[in-house]
PDB file of N, CA and C in Angstrom:
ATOM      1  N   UNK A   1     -13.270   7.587 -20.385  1.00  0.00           N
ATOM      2  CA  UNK A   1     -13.334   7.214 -21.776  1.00  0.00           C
ATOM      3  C   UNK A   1     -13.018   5.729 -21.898  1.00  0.00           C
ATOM      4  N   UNK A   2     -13.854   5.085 -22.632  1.00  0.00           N
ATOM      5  CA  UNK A   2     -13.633   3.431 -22.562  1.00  0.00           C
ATOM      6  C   UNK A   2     -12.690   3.012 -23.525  1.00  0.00           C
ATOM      7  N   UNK A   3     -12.674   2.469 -24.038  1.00  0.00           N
ATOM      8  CA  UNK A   3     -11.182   1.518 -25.041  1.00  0.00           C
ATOM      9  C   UNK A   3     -11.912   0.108 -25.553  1.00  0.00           C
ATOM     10  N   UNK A   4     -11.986  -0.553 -26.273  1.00  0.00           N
ATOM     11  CA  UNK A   4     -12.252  -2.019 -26.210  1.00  0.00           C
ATOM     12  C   UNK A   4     -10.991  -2.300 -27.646  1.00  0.00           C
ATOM     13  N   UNK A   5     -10.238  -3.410 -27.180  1.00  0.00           N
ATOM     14  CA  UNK A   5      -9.270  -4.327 -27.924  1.00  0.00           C
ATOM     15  C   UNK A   5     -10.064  -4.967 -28.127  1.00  0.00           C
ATOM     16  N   UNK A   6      -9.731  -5.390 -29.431  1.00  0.00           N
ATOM     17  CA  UNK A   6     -10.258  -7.252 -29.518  1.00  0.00           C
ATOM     18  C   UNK A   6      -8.776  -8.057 -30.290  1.00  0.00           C
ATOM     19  N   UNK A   7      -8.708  -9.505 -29.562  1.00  0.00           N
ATOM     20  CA  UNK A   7      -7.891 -10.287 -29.953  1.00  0.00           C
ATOM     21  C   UNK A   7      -8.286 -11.649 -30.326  1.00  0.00           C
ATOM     22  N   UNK A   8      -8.083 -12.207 -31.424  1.00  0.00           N
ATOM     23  CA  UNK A   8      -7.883 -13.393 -32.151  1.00  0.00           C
ATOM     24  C   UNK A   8      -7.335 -14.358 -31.325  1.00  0.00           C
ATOM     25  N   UNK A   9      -8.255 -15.135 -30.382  1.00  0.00           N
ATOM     26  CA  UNK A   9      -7.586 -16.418 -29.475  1.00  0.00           C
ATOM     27  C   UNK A   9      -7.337 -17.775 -30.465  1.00  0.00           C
ATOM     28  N   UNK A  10      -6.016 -18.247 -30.484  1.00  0.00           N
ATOM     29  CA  UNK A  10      -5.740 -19.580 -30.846  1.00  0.00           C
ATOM     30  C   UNK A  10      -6.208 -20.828 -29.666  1.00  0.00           C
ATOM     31  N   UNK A  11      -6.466 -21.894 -30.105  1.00  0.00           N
ATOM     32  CA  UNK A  11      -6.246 -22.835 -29.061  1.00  0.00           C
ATOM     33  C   UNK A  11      -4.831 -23.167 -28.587  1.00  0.00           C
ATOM     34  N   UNK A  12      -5.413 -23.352 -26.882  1.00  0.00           N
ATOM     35  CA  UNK A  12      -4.509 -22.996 -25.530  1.00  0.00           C
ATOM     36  C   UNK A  12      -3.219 -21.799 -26.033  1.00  0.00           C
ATOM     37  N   UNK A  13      -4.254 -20.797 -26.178  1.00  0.00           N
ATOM     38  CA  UNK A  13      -3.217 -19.162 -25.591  1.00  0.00           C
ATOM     39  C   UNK A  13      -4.340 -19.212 -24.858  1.00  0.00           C
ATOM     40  N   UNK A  14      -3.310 -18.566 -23.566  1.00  0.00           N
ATOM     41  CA  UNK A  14      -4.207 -18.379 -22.020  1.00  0.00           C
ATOM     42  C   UNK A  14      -3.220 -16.787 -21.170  1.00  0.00           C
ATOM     43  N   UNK A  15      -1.807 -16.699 -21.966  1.00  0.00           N
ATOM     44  CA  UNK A  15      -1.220 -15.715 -21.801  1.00  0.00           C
ATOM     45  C   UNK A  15      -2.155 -14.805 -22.730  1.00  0.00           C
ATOM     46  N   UNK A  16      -2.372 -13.356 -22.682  1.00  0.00           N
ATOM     47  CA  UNK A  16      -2.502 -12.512 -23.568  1.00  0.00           C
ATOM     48  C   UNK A  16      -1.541 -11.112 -23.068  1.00  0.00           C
ATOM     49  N   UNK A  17      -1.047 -10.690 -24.123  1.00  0.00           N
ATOM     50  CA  UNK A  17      -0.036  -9.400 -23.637  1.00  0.00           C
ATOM     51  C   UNK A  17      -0.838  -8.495 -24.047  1.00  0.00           C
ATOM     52  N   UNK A  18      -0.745  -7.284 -22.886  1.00  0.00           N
ATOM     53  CA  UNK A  18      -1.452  -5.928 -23.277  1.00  0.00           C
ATOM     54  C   UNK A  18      -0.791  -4.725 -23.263  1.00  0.00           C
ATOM     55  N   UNK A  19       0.975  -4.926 -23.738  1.00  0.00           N
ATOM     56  CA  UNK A  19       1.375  -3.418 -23.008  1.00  0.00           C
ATOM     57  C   UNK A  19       1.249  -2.818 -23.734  1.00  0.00           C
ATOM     58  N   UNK A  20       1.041  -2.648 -24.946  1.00  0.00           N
ATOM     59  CA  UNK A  20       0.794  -1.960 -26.048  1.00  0.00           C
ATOM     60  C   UNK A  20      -0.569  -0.705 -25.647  1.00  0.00           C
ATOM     61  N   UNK A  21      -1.717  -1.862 -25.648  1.00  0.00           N
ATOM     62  CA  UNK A  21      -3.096  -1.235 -25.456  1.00  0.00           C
ATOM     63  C   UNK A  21      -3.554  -0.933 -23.840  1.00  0.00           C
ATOM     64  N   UNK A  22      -2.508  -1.137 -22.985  1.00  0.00           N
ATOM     65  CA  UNK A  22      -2.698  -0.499 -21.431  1.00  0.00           C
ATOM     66  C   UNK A  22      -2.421   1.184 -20.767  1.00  0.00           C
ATOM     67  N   UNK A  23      -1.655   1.622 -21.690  1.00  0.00           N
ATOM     68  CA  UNK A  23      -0.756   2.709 -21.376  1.00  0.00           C
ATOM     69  C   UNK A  23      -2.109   4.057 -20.916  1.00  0.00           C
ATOM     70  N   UNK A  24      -2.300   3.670 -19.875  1.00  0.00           N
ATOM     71  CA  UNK A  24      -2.971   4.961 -19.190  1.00  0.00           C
ATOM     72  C   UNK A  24      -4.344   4.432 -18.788  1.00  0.00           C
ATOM     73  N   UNK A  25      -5.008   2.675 -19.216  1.00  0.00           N
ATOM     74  CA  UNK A  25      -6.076   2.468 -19.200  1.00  0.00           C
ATOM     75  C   UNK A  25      -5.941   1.369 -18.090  1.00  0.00           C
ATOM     76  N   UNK A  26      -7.347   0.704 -17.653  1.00  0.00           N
ATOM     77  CA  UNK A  26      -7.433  -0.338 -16.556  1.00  0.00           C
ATOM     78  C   UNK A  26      -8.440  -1.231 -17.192  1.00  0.00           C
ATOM     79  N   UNK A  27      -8.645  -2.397 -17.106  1.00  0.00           N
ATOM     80  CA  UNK A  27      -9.337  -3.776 -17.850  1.00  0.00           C
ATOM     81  C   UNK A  27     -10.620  -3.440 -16.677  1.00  0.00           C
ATOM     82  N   UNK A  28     -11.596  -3.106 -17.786  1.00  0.00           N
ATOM     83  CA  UNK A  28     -12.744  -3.222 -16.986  1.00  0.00           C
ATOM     84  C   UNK A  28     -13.637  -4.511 -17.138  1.00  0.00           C
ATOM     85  N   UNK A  29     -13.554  -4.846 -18.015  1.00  0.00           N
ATOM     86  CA  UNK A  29     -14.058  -6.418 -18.062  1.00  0.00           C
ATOM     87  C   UNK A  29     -13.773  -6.837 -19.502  1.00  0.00           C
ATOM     88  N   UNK A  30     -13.572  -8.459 -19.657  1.00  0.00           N
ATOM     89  CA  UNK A  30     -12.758  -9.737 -20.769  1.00  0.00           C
ATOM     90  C   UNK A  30     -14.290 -10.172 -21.162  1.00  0.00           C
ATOM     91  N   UNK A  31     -14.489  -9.955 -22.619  1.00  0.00           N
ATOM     92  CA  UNK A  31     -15.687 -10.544 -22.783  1.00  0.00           C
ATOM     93  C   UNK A  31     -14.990 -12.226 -24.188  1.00  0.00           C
ATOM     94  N   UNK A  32     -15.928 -12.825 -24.412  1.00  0.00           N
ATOM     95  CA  UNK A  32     -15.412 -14.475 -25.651  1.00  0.00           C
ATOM     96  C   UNK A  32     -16.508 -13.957 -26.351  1.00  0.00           C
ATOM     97  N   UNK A  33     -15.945 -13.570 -27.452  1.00  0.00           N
ATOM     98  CA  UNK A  33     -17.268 -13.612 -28.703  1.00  0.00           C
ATOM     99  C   UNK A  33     -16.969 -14.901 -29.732  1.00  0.00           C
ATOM    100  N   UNK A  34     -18.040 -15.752 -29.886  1.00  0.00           N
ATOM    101  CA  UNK A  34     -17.883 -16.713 -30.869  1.00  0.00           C
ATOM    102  C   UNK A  34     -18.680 -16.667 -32.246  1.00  0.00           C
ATOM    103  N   UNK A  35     -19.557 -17.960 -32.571  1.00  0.00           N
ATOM    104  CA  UNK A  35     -20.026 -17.365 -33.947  1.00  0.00           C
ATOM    105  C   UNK A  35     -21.076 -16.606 -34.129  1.00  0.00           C
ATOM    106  N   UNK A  36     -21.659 -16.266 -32.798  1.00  0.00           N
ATOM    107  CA  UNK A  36     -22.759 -15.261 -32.986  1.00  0.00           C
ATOM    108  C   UNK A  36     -22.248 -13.665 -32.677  1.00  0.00           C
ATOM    109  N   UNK A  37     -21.246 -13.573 -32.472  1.00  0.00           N
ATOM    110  CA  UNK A  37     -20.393 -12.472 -32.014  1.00  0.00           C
ATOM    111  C   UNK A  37     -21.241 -11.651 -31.058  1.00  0.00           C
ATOM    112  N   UNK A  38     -21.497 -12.282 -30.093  1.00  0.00           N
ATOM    113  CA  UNK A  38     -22.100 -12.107 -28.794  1.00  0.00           C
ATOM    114  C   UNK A  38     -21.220 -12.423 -27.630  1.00  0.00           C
ATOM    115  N   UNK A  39     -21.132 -11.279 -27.119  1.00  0.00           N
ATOM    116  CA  UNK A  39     -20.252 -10.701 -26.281  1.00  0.00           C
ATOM    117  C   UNK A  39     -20.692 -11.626 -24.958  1.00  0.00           C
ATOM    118  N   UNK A  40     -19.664 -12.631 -23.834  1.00  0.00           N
ATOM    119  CA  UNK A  40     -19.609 -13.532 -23.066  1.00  0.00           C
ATOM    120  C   UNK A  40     -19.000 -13.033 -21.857  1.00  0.00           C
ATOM    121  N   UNK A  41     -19.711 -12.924 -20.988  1.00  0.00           N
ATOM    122  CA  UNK A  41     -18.799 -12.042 -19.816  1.00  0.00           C
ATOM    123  C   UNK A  41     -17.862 -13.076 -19.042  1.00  0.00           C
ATOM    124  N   UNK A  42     -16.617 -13.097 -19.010  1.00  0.00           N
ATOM    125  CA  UNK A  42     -15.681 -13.992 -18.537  1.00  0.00           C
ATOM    126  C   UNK A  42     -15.299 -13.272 -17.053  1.00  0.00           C
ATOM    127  N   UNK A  43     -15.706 -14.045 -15.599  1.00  0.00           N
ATOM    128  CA  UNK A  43     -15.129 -12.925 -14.318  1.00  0.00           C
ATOM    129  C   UNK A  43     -13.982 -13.494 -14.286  1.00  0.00           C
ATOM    130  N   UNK A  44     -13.844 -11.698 -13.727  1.00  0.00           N
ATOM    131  CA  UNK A  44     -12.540 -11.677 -12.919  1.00  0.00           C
ATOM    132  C   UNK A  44     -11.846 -12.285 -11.411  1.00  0.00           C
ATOM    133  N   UNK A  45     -11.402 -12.820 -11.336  1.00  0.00           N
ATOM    134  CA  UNK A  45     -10.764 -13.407  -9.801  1.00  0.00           C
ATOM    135  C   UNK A  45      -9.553 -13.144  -9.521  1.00  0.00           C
ATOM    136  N   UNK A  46      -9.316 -13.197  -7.905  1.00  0.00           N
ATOM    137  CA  UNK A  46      -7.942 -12.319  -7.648  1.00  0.00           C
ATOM    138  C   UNK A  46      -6.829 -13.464  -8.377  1.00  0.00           C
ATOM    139  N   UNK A  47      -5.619 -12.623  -7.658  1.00  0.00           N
ATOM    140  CA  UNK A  47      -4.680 -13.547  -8.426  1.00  0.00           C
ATOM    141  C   UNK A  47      -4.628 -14.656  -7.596  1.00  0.00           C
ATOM    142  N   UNK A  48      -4.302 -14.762  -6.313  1.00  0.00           N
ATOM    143  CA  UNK A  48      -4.184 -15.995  -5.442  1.00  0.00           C
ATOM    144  C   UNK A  48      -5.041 -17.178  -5.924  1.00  0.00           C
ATOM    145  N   UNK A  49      -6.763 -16.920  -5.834  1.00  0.00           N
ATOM    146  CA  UNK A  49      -7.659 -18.060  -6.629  1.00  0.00           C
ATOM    147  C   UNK A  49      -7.050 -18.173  -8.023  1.00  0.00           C
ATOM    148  N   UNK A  50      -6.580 -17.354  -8.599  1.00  0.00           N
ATOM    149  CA  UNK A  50      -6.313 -18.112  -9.802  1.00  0.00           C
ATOM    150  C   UNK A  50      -5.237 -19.010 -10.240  1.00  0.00           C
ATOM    151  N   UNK A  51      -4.104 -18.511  -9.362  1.00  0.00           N
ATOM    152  CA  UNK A  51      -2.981 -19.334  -9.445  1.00  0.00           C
ATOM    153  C   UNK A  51      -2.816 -20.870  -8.319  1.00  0.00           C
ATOM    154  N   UNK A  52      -4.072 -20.499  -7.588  1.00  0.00           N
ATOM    155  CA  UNK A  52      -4.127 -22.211  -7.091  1.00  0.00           C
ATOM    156  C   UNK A  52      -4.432 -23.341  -8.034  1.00  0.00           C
ATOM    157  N   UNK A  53      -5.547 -22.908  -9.671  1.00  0.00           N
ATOM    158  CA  UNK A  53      -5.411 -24.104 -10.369  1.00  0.00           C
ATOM    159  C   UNK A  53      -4.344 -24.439 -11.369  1.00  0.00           C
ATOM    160  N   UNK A  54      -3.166 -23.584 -11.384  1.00  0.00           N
ATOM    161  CA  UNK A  54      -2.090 -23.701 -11.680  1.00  0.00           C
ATOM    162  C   UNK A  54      -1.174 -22.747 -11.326  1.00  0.00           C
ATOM    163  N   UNK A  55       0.360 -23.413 -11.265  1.00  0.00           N
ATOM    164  CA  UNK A  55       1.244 -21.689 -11.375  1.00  0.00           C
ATOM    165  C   UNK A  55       1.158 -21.294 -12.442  1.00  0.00           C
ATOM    166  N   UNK A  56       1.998 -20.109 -12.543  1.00  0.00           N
ATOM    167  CA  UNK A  56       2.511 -19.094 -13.670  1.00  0.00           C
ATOM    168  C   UNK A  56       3.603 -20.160 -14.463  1.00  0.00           C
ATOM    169  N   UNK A  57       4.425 -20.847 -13.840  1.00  0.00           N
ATOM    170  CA  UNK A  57       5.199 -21.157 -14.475  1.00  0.00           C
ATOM    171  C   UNK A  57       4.953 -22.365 -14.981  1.00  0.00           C
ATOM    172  N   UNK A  58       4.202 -22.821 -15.353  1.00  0.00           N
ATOM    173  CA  UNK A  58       3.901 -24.110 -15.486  1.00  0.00           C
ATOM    174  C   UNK A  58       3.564 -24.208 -17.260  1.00  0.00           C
ATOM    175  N   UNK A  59       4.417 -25.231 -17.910  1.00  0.00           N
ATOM    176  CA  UNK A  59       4.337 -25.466 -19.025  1.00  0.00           C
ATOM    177  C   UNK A  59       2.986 -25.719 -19.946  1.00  0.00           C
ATOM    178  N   UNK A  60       2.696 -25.209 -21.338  1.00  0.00           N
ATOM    179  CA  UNK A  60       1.415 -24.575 -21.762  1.00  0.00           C
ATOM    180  C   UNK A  60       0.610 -26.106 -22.170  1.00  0.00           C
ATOM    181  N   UNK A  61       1.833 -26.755 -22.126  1.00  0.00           N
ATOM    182  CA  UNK A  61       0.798 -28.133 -22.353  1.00  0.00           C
ATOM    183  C   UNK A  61      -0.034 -29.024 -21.187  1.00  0.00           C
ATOM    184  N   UNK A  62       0.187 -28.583 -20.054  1.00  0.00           N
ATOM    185  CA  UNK A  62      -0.321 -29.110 -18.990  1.00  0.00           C
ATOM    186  C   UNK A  62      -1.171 -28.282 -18.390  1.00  0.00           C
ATOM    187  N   UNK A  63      -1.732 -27.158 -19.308  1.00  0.00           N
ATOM    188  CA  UNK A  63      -3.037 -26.035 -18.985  1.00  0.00           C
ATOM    189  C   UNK A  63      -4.613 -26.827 -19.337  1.00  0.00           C
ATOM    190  N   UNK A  64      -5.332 -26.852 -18.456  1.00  0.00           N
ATOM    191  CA  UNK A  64      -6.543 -27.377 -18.376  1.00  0.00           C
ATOM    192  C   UNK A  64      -7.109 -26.923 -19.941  1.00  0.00           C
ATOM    193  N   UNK A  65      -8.037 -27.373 -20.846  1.00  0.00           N
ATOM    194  CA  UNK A  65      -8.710 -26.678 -22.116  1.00  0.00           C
ATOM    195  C   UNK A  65     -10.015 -26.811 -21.854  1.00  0.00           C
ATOM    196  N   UNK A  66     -11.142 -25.453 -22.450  1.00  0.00           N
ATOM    197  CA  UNK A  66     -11.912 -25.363 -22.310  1.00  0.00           C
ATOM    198  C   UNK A  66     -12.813 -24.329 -22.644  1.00  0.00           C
ATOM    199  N   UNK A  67     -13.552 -23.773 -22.221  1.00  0.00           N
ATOM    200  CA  UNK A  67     -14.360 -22.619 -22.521  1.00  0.00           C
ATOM    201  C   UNK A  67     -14.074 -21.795 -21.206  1.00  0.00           C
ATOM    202  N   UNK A  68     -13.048 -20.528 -21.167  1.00  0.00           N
ATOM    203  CA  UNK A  68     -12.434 -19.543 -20.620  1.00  0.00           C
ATOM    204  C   UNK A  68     -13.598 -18.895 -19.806  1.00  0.00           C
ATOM    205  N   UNK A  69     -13.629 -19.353 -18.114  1.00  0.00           N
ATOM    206  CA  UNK A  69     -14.262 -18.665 -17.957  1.00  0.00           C
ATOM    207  C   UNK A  69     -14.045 -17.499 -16.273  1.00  0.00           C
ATOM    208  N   UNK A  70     -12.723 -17.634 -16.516  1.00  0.00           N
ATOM    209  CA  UNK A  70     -12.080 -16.425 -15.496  1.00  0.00           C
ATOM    210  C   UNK A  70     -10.874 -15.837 -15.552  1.00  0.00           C
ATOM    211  N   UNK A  71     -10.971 -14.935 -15.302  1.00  0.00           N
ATOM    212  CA  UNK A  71      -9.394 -13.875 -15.855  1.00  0.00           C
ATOM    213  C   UNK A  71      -8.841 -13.475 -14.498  1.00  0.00           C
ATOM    214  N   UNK A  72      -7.557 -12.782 -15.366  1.00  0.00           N
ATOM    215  CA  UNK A  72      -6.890 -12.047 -13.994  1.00  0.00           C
ATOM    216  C   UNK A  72      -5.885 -11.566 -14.658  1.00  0.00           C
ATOM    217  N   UNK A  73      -5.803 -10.089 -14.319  1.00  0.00           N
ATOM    218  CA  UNK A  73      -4.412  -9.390 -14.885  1.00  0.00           C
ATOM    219  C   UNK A  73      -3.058  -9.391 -13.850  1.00  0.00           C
ATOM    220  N   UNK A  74      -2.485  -9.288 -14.796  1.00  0.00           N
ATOM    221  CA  UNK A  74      -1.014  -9.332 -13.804  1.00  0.00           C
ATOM    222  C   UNK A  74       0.137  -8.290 -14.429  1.00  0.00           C
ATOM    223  N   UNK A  75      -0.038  -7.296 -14.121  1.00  0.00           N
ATOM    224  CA  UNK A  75       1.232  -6.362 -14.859  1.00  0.00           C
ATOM    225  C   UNK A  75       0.675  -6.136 -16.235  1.00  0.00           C
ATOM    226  N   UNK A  76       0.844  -6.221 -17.541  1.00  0.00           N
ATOM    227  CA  UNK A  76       0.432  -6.017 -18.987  1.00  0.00           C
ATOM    228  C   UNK A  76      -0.020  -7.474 -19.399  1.00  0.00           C
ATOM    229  N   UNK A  77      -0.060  -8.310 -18.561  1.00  0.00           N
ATOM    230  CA  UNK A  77      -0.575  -9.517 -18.601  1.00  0.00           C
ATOM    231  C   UNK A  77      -1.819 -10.119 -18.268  1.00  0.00           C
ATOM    232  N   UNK A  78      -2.797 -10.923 -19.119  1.00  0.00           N
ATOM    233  CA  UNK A  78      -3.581 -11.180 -19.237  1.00  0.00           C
ATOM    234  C   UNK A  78      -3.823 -12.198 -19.216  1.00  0.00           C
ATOM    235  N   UNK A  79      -4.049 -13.462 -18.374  1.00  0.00           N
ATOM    236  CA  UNK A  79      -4.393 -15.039 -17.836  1.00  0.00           C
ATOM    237  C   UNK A  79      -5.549 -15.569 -18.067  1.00  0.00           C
ATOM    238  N   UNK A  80      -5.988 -16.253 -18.841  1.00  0.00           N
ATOM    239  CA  UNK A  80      -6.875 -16.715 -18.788  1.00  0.00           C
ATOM    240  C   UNK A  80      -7.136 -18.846 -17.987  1.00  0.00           C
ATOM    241  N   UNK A  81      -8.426 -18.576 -17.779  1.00  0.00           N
ATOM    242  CA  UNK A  81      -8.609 -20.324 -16.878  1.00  0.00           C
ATOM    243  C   UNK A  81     -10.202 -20.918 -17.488  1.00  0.00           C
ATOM    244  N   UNK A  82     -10.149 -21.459 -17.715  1.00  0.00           N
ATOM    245  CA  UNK A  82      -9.344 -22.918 -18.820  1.00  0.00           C
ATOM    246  C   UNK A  82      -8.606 -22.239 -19.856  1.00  0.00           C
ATOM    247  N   UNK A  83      -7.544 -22.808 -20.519  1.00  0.00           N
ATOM    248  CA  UNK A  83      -6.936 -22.423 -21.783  1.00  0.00           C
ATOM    249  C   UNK A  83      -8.113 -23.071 -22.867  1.00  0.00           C
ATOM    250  N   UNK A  84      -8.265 -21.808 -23.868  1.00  0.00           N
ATOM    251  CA  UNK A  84      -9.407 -21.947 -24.814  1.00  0.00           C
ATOM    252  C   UNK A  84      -9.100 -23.391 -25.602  1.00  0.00           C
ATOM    253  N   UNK A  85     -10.059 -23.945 -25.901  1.00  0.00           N
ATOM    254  CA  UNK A  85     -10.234 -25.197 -26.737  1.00  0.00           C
ATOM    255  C   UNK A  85     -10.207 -25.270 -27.966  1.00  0.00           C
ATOM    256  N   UNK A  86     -10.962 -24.308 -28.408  1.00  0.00           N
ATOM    257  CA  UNK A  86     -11.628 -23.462 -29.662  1.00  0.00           C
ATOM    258  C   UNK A  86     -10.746 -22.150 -29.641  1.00  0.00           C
ATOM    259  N   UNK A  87     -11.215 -21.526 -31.246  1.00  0.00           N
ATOM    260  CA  UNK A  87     -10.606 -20.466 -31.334  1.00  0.00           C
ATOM    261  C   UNK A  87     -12.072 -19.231 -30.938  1.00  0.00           C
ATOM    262  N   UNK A  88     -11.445 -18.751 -30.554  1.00  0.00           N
ATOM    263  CA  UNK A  88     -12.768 -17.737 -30.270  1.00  0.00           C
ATOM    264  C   UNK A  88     -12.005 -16.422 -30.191  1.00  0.00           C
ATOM    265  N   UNK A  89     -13.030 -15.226 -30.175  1.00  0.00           N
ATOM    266  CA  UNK A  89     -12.604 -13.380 -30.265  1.00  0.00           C
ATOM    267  C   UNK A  89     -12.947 -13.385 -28.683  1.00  0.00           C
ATOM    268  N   UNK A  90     -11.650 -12.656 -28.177  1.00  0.00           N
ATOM    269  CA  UNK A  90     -11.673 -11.872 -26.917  1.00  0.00           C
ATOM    270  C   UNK A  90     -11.780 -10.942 -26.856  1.00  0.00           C
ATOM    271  N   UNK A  91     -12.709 -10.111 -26.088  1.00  0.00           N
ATOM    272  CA  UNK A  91     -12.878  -8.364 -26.595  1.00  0.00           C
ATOM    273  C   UNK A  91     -12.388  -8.058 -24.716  1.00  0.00           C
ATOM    274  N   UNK A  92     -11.406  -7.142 -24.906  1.00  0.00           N
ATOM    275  CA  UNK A  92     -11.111  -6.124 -23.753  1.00  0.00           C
ATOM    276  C   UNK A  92     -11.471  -5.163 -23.270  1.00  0.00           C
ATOM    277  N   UNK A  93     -12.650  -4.971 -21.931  1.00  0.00           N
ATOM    278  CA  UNK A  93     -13.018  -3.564 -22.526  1.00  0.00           C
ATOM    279  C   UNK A  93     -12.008  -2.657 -21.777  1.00  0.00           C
ATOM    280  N   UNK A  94     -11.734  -1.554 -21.530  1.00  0.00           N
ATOM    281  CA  UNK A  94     -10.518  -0.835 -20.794  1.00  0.00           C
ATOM    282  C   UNK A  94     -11.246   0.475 -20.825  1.00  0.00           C
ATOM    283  N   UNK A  95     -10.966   1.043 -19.400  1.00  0.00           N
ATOM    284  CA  UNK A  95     -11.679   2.678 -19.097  1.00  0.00           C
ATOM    285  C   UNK A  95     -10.253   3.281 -18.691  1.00  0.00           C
ATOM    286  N   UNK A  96     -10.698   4.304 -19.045  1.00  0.00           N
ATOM    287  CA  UNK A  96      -8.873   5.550 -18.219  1.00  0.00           C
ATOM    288  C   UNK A  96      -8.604   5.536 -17.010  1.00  0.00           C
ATOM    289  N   UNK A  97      -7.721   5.450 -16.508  1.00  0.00           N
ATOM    290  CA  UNK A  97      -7.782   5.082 -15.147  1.00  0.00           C
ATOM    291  C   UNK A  97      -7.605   6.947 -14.856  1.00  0.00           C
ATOM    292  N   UNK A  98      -7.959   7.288 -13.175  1.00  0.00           N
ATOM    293  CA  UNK A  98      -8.116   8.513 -12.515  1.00  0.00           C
ATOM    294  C   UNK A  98      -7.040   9.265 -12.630  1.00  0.00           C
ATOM    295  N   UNK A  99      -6.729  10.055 -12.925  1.00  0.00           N
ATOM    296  CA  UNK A  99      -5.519  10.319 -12.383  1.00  0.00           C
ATOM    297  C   UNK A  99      -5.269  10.765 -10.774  1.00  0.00           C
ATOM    298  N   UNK A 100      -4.078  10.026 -10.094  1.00  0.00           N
ATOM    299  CA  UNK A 100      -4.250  10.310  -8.286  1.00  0.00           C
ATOM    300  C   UNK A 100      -3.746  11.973  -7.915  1.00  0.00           C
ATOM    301  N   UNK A 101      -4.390  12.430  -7.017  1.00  0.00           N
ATOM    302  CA  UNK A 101      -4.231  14.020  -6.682  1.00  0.00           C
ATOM    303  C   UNK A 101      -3.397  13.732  -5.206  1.00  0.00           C
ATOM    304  N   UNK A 102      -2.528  14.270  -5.609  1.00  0.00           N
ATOM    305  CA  UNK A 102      -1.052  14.515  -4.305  1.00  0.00           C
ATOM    306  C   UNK A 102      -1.594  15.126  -3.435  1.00  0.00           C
TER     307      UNK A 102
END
């Protein structure tokens, strides 16, 4: 069964929190809808590539800006690379994850 969130991006939010809308589901793919509300497929990359163009800890003003075009989850956490420039709609899509058989 699929799920899709959508969230209201400000310029440079690049954190997005999902624990709310995760509880039993897995991020099947981050789409950017702008003014045509046409859905933008943003890939996914592991975490290692993503945290080579910055760390985690690194202050929000020294995040690259731009048009978002790779993700990566981390726990209920949601990263985005470039930090958005513009405000734009992020749509989440999310499927149920399996349940594992012992």
């Amino acid at each position: 069964m699929r799920k899709i969130v959508t969230r209201n991006l400000k310029v440079g939010q690049w954190r997005i929190q999902l624990s709310h809308e995760i509880g039993g589901h897995e991020v099947e793919g981050v789409f950017l809808k702008g003014n045509r509300n046409r859905p933008w497929p943003i890939i996914q990359v592991s975490e290692e590539e993503f945290f080579k163009r910055f760390p985690a800890d690194q202050p929000d003003e020294s995040v690259l800006r731009g048009i978002p075009s790779m993700w990566v989850q981390r726990g209920s956490l949601l990263y985005l690379w470039p930090s958005p420039a513009h405000e734009w709609t992020l749509e989440i899509r999310m499927i149920k994850r399996e349940k594992e058989v012992a």
